[in-house]
C-alpha atoms as a PDB file:
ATOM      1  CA  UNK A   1     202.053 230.238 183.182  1.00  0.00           C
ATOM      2  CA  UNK A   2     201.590 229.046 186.946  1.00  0.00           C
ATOM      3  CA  UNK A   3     200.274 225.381 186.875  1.00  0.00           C
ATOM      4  CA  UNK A   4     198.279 224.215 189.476  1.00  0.00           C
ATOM      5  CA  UNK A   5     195.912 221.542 190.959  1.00  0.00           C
ATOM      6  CA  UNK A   6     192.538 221.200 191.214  1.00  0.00           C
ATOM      7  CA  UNK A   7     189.911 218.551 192.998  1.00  0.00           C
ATOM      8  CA  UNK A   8     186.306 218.514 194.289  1.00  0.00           C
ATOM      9  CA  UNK A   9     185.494 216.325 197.628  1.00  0.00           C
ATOM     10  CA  UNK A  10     181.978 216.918 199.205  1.00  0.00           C
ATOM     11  CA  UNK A  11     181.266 219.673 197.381  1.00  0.00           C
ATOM     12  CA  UNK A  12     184.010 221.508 198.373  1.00  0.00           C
ATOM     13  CA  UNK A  13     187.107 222.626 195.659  1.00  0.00           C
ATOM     14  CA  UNK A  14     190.687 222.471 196.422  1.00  0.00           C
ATOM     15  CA  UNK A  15     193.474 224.408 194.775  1.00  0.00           C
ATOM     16  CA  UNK A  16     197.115 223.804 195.487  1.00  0.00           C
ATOM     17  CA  UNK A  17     199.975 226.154 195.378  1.00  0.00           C
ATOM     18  CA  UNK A  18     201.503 226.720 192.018  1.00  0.00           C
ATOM     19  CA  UNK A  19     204.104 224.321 191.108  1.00  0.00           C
ATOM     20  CA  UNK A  20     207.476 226.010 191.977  1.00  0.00           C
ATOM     21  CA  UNK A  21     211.028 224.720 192.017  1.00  0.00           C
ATOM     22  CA  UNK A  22     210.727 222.844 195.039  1.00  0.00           C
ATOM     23  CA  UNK A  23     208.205 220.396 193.566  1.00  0.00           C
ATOM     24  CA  UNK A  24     210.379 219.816 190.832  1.00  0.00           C
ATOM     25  CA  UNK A  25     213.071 218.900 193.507  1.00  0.00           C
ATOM     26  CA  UNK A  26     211.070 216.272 195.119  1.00  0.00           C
ATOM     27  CA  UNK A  27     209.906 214.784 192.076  1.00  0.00           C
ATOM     28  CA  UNK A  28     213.153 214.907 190.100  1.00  0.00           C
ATOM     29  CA  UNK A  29     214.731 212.902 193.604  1.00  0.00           C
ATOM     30  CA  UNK A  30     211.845 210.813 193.224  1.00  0.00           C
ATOM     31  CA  UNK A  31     212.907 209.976 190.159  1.00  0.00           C
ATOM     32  CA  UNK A  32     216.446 209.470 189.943  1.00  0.00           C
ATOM     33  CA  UNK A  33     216.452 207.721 193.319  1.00  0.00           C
ATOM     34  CA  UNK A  34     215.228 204.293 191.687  1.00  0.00           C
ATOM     35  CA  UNK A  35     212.817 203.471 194.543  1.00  0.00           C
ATOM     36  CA  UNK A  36     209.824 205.223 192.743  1.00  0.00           C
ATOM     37  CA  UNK A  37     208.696 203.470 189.693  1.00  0.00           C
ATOM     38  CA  UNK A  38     205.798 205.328 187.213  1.00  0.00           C
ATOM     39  CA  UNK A  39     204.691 208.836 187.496  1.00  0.00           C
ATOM     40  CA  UNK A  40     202.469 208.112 190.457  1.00  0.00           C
ATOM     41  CA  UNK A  41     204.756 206.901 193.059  1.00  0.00           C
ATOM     42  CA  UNK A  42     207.506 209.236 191.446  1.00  0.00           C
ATOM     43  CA  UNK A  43     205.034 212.534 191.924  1.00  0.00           C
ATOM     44  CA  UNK A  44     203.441 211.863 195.582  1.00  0.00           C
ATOM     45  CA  UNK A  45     205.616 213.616 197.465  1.00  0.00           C
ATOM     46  CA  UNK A  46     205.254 216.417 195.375  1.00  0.00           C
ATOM     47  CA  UNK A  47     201.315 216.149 195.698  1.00  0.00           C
ATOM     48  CA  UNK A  48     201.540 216.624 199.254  1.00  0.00           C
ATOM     49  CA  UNK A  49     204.131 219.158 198.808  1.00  0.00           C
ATOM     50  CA  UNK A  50     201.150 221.177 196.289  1.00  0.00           C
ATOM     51  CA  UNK A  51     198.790 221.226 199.615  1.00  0.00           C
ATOM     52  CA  UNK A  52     200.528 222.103 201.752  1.00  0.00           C
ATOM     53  CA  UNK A  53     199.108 225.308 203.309  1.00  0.00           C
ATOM     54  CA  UNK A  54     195.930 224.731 201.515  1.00  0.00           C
ATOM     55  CA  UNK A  55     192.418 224.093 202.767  1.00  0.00           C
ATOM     56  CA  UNK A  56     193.722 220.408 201.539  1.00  0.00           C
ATOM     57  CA  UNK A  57     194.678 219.148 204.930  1.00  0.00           C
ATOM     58  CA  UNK A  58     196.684 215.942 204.347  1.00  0.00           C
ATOM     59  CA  UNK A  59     193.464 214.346 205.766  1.00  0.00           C
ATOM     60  CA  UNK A  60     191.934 215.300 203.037  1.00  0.00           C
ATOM     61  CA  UNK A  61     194.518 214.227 200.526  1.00  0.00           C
ATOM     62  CA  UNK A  62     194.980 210.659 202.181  1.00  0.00           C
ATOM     63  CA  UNK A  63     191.647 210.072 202.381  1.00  0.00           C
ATOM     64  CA  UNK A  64     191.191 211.162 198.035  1.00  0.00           C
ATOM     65  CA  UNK A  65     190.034 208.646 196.084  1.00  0.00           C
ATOM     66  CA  UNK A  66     192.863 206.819 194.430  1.00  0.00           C
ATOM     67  CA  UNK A  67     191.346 207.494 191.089  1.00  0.00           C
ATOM     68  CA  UNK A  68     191.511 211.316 191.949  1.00  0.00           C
ATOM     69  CA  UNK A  69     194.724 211.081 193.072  1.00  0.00           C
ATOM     70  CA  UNK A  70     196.537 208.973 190.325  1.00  0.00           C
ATOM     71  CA  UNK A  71     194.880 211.910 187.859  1.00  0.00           C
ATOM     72  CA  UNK A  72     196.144 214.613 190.137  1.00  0.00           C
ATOM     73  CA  UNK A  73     199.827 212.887 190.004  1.00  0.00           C
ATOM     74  CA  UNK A  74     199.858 212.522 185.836  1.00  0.00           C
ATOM     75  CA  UNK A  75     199.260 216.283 185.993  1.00  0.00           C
ATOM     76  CA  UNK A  76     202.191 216.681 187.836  1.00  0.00           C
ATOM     77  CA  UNK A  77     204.279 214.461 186.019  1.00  0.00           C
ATOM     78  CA  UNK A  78     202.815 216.848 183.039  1.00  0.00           C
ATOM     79  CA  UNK A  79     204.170 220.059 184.707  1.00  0.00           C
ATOM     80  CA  UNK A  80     207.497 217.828 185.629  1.00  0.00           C
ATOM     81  CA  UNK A  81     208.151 217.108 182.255  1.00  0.00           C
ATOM     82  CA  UNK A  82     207.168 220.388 180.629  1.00  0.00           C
ATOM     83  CA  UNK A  83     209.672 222.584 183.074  1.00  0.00           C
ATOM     84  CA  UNK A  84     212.071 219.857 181.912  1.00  0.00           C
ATOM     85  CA  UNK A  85     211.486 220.064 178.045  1.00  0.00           C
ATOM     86  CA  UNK A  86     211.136 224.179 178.566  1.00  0.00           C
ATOM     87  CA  UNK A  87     214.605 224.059 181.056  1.00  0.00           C
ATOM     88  CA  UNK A  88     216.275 222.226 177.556  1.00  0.00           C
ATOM     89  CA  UNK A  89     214.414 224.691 174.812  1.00  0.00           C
END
């Protein structure tokens, strides 16, 4: 199953790139680099990273709503955290 991201600004609906190996890397650095506390400051790398190459210029993902956003990073942490628990299975 291919997980990916979805938001709606003016009318207009985004969908990342499915999340791969390389956005576990940056969010598993994130993690274990003890700078980033919480799954939001831990997974926005990797939400840029999701964009990239998308309609979603990084314009458009600065300028999200920080409710949007936060959402958009526990889903990550969610796909983090089930490759993890799937990797250990």
């Amino acid at each position: 199953m291919q997980h990916t991201l979805t938001f709606t600004k003016d009318d207009k609906k985004y969908v990342s790139k499915p999340f791969d190996f390389e956005a576990m890397c940056i969010i598993n650095d994130a993690h274990n680099s003890g700078d980033a506390h919480g799954p939001l400051s831990i997974c926005r790398g990797a939400l840029d990273y999701m964009f990239e190459g998308t309609q979603a210029t990084q314009d458009v993902i600065d300028a999200m709503d920080i409710g949007e956003r936060s959402k958009l990073c526990i889903k990550l942490w969610g796909f983090y955290i089930d490759a993890l628990s799937s990797k250990n299975a």
